[in-house]
C-alpha atoms as a PDB file:
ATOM      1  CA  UNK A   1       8.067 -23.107   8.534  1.00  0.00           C
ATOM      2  CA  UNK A   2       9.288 -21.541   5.010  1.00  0.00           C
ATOM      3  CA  UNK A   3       6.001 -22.420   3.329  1.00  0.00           C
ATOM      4  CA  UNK A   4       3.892 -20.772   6.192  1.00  0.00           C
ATOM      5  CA  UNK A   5       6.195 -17.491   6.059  1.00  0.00           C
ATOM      6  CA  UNK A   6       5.875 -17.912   1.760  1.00  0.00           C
ATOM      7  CA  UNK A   7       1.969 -18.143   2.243  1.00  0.00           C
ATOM      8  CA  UNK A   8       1.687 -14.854   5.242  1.00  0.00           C
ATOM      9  CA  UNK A   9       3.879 -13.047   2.572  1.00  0.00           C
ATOM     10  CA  UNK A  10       1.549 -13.948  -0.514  1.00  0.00           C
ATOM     11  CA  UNK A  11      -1.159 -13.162   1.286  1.00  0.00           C
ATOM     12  CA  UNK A  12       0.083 -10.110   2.559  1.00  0.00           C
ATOM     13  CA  UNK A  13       0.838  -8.697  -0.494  1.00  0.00           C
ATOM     14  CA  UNK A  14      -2.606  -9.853  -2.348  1.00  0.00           C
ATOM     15  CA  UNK A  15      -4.139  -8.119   0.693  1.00  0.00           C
ATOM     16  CA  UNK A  16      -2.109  -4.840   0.166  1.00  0.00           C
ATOM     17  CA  UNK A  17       0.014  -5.325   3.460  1.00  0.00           C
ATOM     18  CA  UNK A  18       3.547  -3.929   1.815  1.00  0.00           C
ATOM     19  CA  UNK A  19       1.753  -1.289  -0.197  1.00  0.00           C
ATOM     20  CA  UNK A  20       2.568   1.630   2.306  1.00  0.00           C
ATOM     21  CA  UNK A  21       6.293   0.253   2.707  1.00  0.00           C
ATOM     22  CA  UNK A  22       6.842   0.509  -0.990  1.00  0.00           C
ATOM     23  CA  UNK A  23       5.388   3.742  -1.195  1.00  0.00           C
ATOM     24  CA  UNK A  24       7.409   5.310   1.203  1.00  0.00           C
ATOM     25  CA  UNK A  25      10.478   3.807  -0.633  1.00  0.00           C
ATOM     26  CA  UNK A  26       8.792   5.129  -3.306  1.00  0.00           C
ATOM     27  CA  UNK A  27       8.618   8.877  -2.431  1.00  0.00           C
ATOM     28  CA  UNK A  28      12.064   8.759  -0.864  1.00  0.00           C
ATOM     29  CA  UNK A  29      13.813   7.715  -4.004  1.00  0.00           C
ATOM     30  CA  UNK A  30      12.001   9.594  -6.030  1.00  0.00           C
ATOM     31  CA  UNK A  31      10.103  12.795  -4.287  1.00  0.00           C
ATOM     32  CA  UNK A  32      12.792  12.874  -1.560  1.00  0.00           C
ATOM     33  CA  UNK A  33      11.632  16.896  -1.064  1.00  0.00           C
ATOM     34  CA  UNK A  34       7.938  16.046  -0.416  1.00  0.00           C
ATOM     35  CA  UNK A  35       6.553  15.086   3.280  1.00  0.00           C
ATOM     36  CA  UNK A  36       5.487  11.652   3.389  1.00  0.00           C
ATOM     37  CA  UNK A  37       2.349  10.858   5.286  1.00  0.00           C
ATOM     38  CA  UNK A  38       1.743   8.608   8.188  1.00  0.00           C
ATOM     39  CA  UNK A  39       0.396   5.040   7.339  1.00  0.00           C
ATOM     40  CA  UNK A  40      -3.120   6.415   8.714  1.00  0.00           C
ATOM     41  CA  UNK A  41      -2.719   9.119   6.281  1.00  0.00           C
ATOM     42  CA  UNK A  42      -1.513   7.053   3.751  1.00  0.00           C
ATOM     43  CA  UNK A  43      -4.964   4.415   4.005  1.00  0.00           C
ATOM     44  CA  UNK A  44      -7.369   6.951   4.177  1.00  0.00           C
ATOM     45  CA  UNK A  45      -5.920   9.032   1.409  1.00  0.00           C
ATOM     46  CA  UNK A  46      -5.785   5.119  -0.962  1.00  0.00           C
ATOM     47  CA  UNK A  47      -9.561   4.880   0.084  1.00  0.00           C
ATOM     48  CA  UNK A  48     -10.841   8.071  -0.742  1.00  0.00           C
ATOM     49  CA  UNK A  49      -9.283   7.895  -4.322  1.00  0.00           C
ATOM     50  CA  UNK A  50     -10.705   4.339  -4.792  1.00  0.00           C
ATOM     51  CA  UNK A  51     -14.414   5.826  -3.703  1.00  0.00           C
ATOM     52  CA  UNK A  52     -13.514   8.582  -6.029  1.00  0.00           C
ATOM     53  CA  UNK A  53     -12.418   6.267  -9.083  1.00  0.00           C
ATOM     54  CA  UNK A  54     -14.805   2.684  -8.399  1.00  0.00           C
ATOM     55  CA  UNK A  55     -13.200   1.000 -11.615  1.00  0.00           C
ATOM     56  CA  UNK A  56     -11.094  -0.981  -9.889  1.00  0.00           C
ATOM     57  CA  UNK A  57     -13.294  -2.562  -7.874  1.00  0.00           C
ATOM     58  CA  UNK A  58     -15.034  -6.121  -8.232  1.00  0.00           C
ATOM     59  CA  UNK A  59     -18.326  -4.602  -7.065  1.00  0.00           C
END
């Protein structure tokens, strides 16, 4: 059951799933002032920039 939970996580985090958790964490620590948007928000706003800026991308 360890190795399952090991692989979700790995996956998960290839995939991007704790990006949104850490960014919050982020912007708490560190912009504590600032409003921080919803997850919605916070994947539209990662998408538009990556549109914006394609050199990251494999394709």
């Amino acid at each position: 059951m360890r190795v399952v939970r090991a692989v979700i996580w790995w996956f998960d985090s290839i995939l991007g799933g704790n990006d949104y958790q850490r960014y919050v964490q982020h912007q708490r620590l560190r912009h504590p002032d600032t409003a921080v948007p919803s997850e919605r928000e916070y994947w539209r706003q990662r998408h538009d920039a990556s549109e914006r800026n394609p050199q990251n991308r494999c394709c």
